[in-house]
Each structure stands twice: as structure tokens, then as C-alpha cells.
Protein backbone atom coordinates (compact mmCIF):
# COMPACT_ATOMS: atom_id res chain seq x y z
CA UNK A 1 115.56 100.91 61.12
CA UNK A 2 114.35 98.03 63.50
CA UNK A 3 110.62 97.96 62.53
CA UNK A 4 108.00 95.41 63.88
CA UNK A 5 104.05 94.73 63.89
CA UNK A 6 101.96 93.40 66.76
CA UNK A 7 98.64 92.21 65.18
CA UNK A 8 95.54 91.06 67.10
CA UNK A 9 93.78 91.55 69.65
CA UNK A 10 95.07 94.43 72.06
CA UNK A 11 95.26 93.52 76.00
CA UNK A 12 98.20 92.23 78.25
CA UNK A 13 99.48 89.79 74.96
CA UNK A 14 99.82 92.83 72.78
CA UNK A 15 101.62 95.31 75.57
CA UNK A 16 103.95 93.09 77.10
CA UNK A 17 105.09 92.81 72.84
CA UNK A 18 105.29 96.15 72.85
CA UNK A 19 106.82 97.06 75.64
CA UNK A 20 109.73 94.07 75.42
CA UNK A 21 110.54 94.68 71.59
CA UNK A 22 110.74 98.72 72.50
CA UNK A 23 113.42 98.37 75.27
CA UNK A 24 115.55 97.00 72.31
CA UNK A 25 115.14 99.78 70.18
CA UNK A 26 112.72 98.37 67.79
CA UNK A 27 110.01 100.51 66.68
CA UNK A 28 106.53 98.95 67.24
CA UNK A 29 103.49 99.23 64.84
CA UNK A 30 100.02 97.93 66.44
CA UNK A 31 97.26 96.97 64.06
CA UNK A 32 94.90 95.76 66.44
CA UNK A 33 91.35 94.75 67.05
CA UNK A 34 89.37 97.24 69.04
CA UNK A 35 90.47 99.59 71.25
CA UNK A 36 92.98 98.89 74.04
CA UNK A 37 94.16 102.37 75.81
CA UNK A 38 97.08 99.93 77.80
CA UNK A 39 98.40 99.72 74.81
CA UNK A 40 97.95 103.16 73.40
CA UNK A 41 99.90 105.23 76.62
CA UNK A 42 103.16 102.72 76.04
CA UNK A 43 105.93 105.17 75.41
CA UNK A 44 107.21 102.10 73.50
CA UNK A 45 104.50 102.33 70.70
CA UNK A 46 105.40 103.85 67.16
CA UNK A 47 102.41 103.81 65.06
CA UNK A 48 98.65 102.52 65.92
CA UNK A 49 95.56 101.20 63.69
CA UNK A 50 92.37 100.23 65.49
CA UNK A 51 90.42 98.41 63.51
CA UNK A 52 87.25 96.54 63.77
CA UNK A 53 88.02 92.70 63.10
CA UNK A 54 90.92 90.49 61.76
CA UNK A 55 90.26 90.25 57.83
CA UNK A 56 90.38 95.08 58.23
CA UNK A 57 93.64 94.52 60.55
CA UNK A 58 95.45 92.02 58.03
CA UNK A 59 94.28 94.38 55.26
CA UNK A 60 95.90 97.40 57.21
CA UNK A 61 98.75 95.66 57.27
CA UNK A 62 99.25 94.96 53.59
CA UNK A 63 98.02 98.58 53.00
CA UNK A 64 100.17 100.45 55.50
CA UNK A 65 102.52 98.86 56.88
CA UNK A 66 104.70 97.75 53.89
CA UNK A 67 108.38 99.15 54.13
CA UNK A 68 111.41 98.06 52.37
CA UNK A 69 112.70 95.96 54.41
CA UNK A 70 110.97 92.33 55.44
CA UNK A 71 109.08 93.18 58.74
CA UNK A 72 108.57 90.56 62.27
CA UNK A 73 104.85 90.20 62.63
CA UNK A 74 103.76 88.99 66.12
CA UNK A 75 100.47 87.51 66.84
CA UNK A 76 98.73 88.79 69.96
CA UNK A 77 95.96 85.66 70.22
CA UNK A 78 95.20 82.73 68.95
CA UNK A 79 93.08 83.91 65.89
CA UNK A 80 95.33 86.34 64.92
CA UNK A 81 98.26 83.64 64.39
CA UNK A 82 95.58 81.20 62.04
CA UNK A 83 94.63 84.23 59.98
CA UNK A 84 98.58 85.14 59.40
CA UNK A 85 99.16 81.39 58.43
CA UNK A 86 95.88 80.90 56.59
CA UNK A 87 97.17 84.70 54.27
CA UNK A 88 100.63 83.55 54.22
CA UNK A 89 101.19 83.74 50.41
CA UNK A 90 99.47 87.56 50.49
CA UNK A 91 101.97 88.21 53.60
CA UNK A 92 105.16 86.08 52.53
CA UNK A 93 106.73 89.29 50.35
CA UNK A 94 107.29 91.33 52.99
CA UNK A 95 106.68 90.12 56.46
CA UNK A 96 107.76 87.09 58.54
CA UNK A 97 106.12 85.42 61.81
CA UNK A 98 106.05 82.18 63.66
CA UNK A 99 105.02 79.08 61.18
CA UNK A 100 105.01 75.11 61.42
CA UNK A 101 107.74 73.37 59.41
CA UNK A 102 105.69 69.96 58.87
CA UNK A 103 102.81 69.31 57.12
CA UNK A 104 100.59 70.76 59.65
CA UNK A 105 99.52 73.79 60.61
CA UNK A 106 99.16 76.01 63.59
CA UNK A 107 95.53 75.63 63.85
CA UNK A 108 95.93 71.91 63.72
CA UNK A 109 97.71 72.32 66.98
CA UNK A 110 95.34 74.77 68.39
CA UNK A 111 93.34 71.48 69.07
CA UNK A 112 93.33 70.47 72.71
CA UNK A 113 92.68 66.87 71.96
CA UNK A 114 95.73 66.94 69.36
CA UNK A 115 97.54 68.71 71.83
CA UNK A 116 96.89 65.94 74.71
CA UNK A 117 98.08 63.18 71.94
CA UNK A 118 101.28 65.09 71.37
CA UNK A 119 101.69 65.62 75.34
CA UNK A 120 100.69 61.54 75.91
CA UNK A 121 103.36 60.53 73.23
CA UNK A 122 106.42 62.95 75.03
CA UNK A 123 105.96 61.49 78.67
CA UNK A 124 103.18 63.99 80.30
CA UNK A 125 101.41 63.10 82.58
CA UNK A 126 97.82 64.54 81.04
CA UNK A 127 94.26 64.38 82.70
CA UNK A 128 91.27 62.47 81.25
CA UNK A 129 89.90 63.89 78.62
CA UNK A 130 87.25 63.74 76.08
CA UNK A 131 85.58 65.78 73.50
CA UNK A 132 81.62 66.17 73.77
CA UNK A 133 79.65 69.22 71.59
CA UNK A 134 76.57 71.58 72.49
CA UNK A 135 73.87 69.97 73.40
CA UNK A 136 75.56 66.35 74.66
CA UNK A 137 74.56 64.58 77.21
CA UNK A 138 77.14 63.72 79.83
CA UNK A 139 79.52 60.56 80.35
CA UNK A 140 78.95 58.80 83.17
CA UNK A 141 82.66 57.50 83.25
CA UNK A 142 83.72 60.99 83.38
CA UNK A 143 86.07 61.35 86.62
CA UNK A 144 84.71 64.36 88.56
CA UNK A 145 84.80 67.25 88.90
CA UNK A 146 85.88 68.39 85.60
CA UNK A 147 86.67 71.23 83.19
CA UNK A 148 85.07 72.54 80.53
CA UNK A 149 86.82 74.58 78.00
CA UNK A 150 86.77 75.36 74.37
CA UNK A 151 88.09 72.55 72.33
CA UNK A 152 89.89 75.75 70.06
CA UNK A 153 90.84 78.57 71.68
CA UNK A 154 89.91 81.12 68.58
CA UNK A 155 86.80 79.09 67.81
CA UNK A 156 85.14 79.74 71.46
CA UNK A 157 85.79 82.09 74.30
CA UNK A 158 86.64 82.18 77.97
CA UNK A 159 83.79 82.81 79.03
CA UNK A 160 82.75 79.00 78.32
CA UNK A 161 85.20 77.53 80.68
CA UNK A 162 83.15 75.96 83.56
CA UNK A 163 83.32 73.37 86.46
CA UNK A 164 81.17 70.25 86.83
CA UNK A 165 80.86 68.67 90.19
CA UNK A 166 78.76 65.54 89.00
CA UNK A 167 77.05 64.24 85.65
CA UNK A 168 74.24 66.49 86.11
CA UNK A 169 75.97 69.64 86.35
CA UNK A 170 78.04 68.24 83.24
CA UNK A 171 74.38 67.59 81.50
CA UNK A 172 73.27 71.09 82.52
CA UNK A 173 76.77 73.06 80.90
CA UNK A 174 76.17 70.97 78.39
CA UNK A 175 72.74 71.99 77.04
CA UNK A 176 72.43 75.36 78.73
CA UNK A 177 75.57 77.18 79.68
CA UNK A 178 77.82 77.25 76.56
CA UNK A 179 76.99 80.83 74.97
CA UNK A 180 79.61 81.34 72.54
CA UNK A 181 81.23 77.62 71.90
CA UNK A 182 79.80 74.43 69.96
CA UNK A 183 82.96 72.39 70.80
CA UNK A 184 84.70 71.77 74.04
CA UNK A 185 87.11 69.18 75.61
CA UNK A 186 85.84 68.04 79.16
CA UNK A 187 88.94 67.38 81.42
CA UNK A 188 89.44 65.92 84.76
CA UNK A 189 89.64 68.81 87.48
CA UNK A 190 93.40 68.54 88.58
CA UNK A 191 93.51 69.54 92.30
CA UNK A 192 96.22 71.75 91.58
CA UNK A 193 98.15 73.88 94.32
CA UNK A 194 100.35 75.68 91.74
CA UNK A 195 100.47 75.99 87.86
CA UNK A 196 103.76 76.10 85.98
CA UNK A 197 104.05 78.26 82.76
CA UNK A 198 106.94 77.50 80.46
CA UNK A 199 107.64 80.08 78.29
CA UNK A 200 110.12 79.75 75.20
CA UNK A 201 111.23 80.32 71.79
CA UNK A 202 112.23 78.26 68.98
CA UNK A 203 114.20 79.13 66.62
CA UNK A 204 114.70 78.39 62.78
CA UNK A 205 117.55 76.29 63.36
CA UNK A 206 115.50 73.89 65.38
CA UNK A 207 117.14 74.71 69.09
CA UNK A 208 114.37 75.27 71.41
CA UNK A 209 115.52 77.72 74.51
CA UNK A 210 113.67 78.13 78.11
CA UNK A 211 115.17 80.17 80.32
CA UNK A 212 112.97 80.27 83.48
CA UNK A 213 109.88 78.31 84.99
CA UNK A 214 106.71 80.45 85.82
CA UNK A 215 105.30 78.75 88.93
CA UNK A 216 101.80 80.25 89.72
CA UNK A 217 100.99 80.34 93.39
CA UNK A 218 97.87 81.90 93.64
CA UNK A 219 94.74 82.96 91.97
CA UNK A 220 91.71 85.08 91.48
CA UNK A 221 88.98 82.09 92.02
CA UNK A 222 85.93 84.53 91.34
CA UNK A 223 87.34 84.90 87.88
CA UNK A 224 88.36 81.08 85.63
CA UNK A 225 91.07 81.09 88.76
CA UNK A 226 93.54 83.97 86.87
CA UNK A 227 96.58 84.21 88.28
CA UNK A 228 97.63 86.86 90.75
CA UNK A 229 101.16 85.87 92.63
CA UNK A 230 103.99 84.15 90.38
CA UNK A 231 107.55 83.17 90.79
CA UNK A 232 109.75 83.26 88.15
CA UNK A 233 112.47 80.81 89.12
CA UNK A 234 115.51 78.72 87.79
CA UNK A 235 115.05 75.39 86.60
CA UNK A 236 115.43 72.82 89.02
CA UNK A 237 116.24 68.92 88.04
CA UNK A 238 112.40 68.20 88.74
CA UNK A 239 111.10 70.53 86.31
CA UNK A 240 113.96 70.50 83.95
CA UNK A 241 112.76 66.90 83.12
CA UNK A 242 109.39 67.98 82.23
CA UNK A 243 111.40 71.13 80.04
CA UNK A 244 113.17 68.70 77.69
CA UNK A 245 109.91 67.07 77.08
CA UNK A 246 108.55 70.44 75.92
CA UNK A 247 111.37 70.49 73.97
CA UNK A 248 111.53 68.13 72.26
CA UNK A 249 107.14 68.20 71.91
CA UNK A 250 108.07 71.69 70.35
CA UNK A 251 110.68 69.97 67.65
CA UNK A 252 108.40 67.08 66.79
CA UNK A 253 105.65 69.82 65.73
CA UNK A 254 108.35 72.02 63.88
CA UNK A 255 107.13 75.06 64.84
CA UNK A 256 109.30 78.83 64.86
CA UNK A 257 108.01 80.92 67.14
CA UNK A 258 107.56 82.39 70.62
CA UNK A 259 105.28 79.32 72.84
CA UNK A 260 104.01 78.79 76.15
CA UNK A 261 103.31 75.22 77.89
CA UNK A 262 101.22 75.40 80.63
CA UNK A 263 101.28 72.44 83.49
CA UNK A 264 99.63 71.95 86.72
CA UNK A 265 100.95 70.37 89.70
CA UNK A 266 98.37 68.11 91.20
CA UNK A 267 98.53 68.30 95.32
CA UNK A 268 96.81 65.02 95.56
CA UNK A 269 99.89 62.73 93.45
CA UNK A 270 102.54 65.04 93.37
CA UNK A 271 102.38 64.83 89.58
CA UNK A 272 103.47 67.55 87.24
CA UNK A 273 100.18 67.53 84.40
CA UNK A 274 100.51 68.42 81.30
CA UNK A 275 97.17 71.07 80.25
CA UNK A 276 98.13 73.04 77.02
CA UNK A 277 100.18 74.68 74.50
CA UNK A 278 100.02 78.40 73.65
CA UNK A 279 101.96 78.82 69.88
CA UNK A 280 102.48 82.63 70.03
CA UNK A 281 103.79 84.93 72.71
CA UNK A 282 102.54 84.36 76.55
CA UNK A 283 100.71 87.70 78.52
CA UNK A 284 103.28 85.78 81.50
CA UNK A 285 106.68 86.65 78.92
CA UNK A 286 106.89 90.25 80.47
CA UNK A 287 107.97 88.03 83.97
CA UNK A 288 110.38 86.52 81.93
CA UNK A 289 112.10 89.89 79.97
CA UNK A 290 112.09 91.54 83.49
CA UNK A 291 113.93 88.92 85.04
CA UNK A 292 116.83 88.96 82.31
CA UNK A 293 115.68 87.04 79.05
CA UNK A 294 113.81 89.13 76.16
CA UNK A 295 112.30 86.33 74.33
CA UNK A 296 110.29 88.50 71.62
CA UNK A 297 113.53 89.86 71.10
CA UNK A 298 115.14 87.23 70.36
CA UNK A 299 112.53 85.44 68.17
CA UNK A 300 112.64 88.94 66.30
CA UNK A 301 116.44 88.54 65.27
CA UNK A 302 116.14 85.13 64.37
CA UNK A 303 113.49 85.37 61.84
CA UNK A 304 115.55 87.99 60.06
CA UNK A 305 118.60 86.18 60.59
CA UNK A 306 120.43 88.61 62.46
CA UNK A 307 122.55 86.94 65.37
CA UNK A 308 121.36 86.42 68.87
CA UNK A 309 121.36 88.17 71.44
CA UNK A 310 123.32 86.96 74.53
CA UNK A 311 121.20 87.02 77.88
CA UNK A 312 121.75 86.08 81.34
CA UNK A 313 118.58 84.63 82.80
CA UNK A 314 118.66 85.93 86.95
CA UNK A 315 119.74 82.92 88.99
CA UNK A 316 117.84 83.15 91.72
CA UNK A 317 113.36 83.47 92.39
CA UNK A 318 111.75 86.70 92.01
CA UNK A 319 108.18 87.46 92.47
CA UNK A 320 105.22 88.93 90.54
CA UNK A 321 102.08 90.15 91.10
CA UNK A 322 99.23 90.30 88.05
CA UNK A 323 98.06 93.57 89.20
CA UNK A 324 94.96 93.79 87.85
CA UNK A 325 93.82 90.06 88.27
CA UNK A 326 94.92 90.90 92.40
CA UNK A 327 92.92 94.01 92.48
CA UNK A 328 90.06 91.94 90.74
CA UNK A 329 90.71 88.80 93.52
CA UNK A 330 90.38 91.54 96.36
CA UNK A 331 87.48 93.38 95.08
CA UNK A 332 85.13 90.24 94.22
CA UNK A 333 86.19 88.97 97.98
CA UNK A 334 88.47 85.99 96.33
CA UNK A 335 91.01 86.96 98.91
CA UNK A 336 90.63 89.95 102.08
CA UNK A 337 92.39 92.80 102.34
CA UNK A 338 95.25 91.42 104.78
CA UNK A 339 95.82 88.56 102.25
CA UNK A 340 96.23 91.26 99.60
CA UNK A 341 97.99 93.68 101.73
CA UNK A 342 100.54 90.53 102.21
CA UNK A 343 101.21 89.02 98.65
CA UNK A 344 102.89 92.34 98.65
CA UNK A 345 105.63 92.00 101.02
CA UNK A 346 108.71 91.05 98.44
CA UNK A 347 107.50 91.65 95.37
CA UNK A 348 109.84 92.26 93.20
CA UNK A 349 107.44 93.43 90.16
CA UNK A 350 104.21 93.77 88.27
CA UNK A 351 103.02 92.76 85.03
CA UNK A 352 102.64 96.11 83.30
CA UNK A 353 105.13 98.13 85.54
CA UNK A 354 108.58 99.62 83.82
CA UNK A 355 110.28 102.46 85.02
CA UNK A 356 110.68 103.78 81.70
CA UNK A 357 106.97 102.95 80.89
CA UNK A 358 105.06 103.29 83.96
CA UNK A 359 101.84 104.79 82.05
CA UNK A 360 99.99 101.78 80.82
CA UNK A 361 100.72 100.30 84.75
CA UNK A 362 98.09 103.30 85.87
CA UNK A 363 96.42 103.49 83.01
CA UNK A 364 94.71 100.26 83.41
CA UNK A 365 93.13 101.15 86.95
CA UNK A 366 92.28 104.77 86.11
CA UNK A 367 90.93 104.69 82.88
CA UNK A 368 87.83 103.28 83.62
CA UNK A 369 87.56 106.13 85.81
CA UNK A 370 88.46 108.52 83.49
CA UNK A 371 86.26 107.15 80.67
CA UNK A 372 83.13 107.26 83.23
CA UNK A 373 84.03 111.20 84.12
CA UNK A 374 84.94 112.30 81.25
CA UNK A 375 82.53 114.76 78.75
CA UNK A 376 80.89 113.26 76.10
């Protein structure tokens, strides 16, 4: 029997798992961090464990989810990839998920600022940037406006990402805005007018495969500027230049595993810029499996060593819509109702939408509804 584990944090990460590695037939245990009712109205899912934090999940795992044969474990966030590598020797007897083949680690490349070395050192164009802590005063060389994020992903939390205009809003983020993050990398604003999301695999043999580009168009600006509209699209020779250098970013690291690079093209230069790395499956894959190329899939047979499967990515654009991140975009005013009404005309899919599996797709706008209504 095809058996694997999605561990983490539940959400659009964990779904879009479940959802891809169930149209192949593989049945789909989620240990996962608080609830997430998406998740639990997949006609995809197997088995489910809600548990309360990471250490209960990865001891749920060990406890319950131990079969005879070796088992795929895939990380649904950040934190839930360090705490698989950092409990590998617990985990090594009977499961098997993404790793780093060098002498570093996954959380060593969690780092923005290590990332931005690795991205300098490949060709990328990459913004200033510059670490500062809690508490700092701001640079007066800083180029603004600029970003503020969490220096770690898993060490901080979204909610800290902010925009400076000048030093003293800088100052001010600085000492009284960061709630849940000590450590953040302060970037350059890129005045972007679409992102590009590259999402891959690479495999144990060292080959590195992307299929498609993601190519953002537009975004929910009342909330960290989510994406709404997105093109999945065939790589042209301008952005299959910037695709060998993720290639060959993703070899020098020697990681196995589903990835995502993230770029921004900057409307002022016409630059492509580099902005992170992602090592673990992107919320964005599901745009990739629906437009021909199951990339959880295929990272699933190739840590058990089965033989690939062969897909045909679509040779020609198709569009997206984030469907909750639009409905968000209309409802906080980021865009009005004939903008919305619009972004519509074409579409060729959703994010959460399968015919086969269309109850998380309505699950996600009605279960609020239902959870308010409902008898206690």
C-alpha cells in the first residue's frame, strides 16, 4: 500500500499535499498542529491526528504511524522540516523526507542572509540587505523604503513583516512593532510589478527538475501583498536563465526535496531579484499539479526509489486565482468589485478547487459561518 505523512502545520501547505499525493493513489496520514477543517473535508485524507505542538505531532508519528514499510514524510512549514532533521536518528528506521547532503543543515539555509550569499554567489540579482535585531536603531545608509521580515521563517512570524518609508519609520518597527520576532533582515523595497515563484524538486540523484514558472500578477495589498491572480506559464529563454541558476543554487546546497525560489521583477530596472528560498513543498505547487506536473508525487517515488513518473508539463499559460486571498483583497477594499468581478474572466482554476475534491474549496468560505451558527 502507498502510505504517506503530512506533518506540520495544517493550512493551504498541508492540503495542496494532500490533495496532489491522493490523486495518485497514495493514502495520506495528517499529524498536524491545530485544527485545520480544509484539510479535514479532503476526500483525499486517510487518517488525521490534531495535536497541540510539534515535539506531540513528531511523537504521534513514532507512536502511530509506524507500518512496515519505510513511509514519505512531508513537511508542511518551515518548523516542521528543522524538527524532522533535528529527530532524524529517532525517525531514520522507518520514515524518509527531504534532507541536505553537505555538512549543513536545513535550518542553516532557513537563514535569509545565508540565503542572499548563496543567491549573490549564483548570479542573482539580490536587494540590499542587512540584518539588525529588536530594539536597533536604524541605518541611515539603508536605501528606502524597505522590508522587514523575520531573519528565520520558524523563529518569527508573518505578522512581523513591515514597510519603512524613511529611517524613522525603520527606528519605530524597530523598537515598537516587532511582536513575535527578535531577528529580522531589512531589505530594499523592490518596486515589483510581478513576483515569480519557481517551484521544483530535487532528487537523490542530484538532477534538479522545474517544470513551469509561477508569475504573480496581482495581490491582496491590505494583507503582506498575498497573492490573488497567477499564471502558470512555460519557461521562456529570459527566465530559463534565472532557472539554471536555481539549479544549480539547489545542487551547491545538496538538498532532496520539494523547494520553492521566489523572485521579484523590479518595474523600475527590468531586473529579475532574487528574495528567498522555501526548502519544503510551496502552498503555489497545487498550480503546478493542475497544470500537468505532480511534484509531491514525484519527490514521493524518488525517496523510496521507485521510478519516476513521466509528466507532460501544459505548453501553453493558464491562470489562477488564490480564492481566498481575492475574496480577502475585495472585502478589505484592496481591489472593487468590478476589478474582482474581472480577474475572473479566463480563469482557468483555483487553489483549492478539484472536481473530485471540491469540499475543502467551500469549506474554507463557509465554515466560518458554520462555526459561528452552529450549537455549542
Amino acid at each position: 500500500m502507498k502510505r504517506a505523512i503530512v506533518f506540520g502545520p495544517g493550512g493551504v501547505n498541508a492540503l495542496g499535499l494532500v490533495q496532489s499525493l491522493g490523486r495518485e493513489g497514495v493514502a495520506v496520514t495528517c499529524v498536524l498542529v491545530g485544527k485545520c477543517p480544509v484539510v479535514e473535508h479532503s476526500c483525499y485524507l486517510d487518517t488525521i491526528y490534531i495535536m497541540p505542538d510539534l515535539e506531540s505531532a513528531l511523537d504521534c508519528v513514532l507512536n502511530k504511524c509506524v507500518f512496515k514499510e519505510r513511509v514519505v514524510i512531508f513537511p508542511s512549514g518551515d518548523g516542521a522540516a528543522v524538527a524532522l532533521e533535528l529527530n532524524r536518528e529517532r525517525l531514520q528506521d522507518h520514515f524518509v523526507f527531504e534532507n541536505v547532503r553537505t555538512i549543513n543543515s536545513i535550518a542553516y539555509y532557513m537563514n535569509k542572509l545565508v540565503q542572499v550569499d548563496l543567491a549573490q554567489k549564483h548570479g542573482f540579482n539580490v536587494p540590499f540587505s542587512v540584518r539588525l535585531s529588536k530594539g536597533d536603531n536604524a541605518l541611515a545608509e539603508l536605501p528606502y523604503p524597505c522590508i522587514v521580515k523575520p531573519l528565520v521563517s520558524c523563529e518569527g512570524d508573518k505578522r512581523d513583516i513591515l514597510i519603512a518609508c524613511d529611517k524613522n519609520q525603520l527606528t519605530n518597527v524597530l523598537k515598537n512593532q516587532l511582536l513575535y520576532t527578535t531577528d529580522v533582515i531589512v531589505q530594499q523595497l523592490i518596486d515589483r510589478d510581478y513576483d515569480y515563484n519557481m517551484v521544483g524538486c530535487s532528487f537523490s540523484n542530484g538532477d534538479v527538475f522545474i517544470p513551469l514558472s509561477i508569475r504573480a500578477t496581482k495581490f491582496n495589498h491590505k494583507v503582506q501583498d498575498a497573492k490573488t491572480v497567477c499564471f502558470v506559464e512555460p519557461l521562456d529563454d529570459r527566465i530559463s536563465h534565472e532557472v539554471e541558476k536555481m539549479k544549480n543554487l539547489i545542487q551547491d546546497i545538496g538538498y532532496v526535496g520539494l523547494f520553492a525560489v521566489e523572485c521579484m521583477h523590479n518595474r523600475v530596472d527590468d531586473k529579475i531579484y532574487f528574495t528567498e528560498i522555501n526548502l519544503r513543498n510551496d502552498g503555489l505547487n497545487s498550480f503546478i499539479v493542475k497544470s500537468g506536473v505532480n511534484l509531491p508525487y514525484l519527490h514521493y517515488l524518488d525517496m523510496l526509489n521507485l521510478p519516476l513518473k513521466k509528466y507532460i508539463p501544459l505548453n501553453k499559460s493558464r491562470k489562477y486565482i488564490w480564492e481566498a486571498n481575492h475574496l480577502s483583497a475585495l472585502k478589505r477594499h484592496s481591489i472593487s468589485i468590478w476589478e474582482w468581478l474581472t480577474d475572473l474572466i479566463g480563469v482557468n482554476g483555483f487553489l483549492f478547487y478539484y472536481k473530485d475534491d471540491k469540499l475543502p474549496f467551500y469549506y474554507q468560505f463557509i465554515g466560518s459561518l458554520i462555526s459561528k451558527y452552529s450549537v455549542k
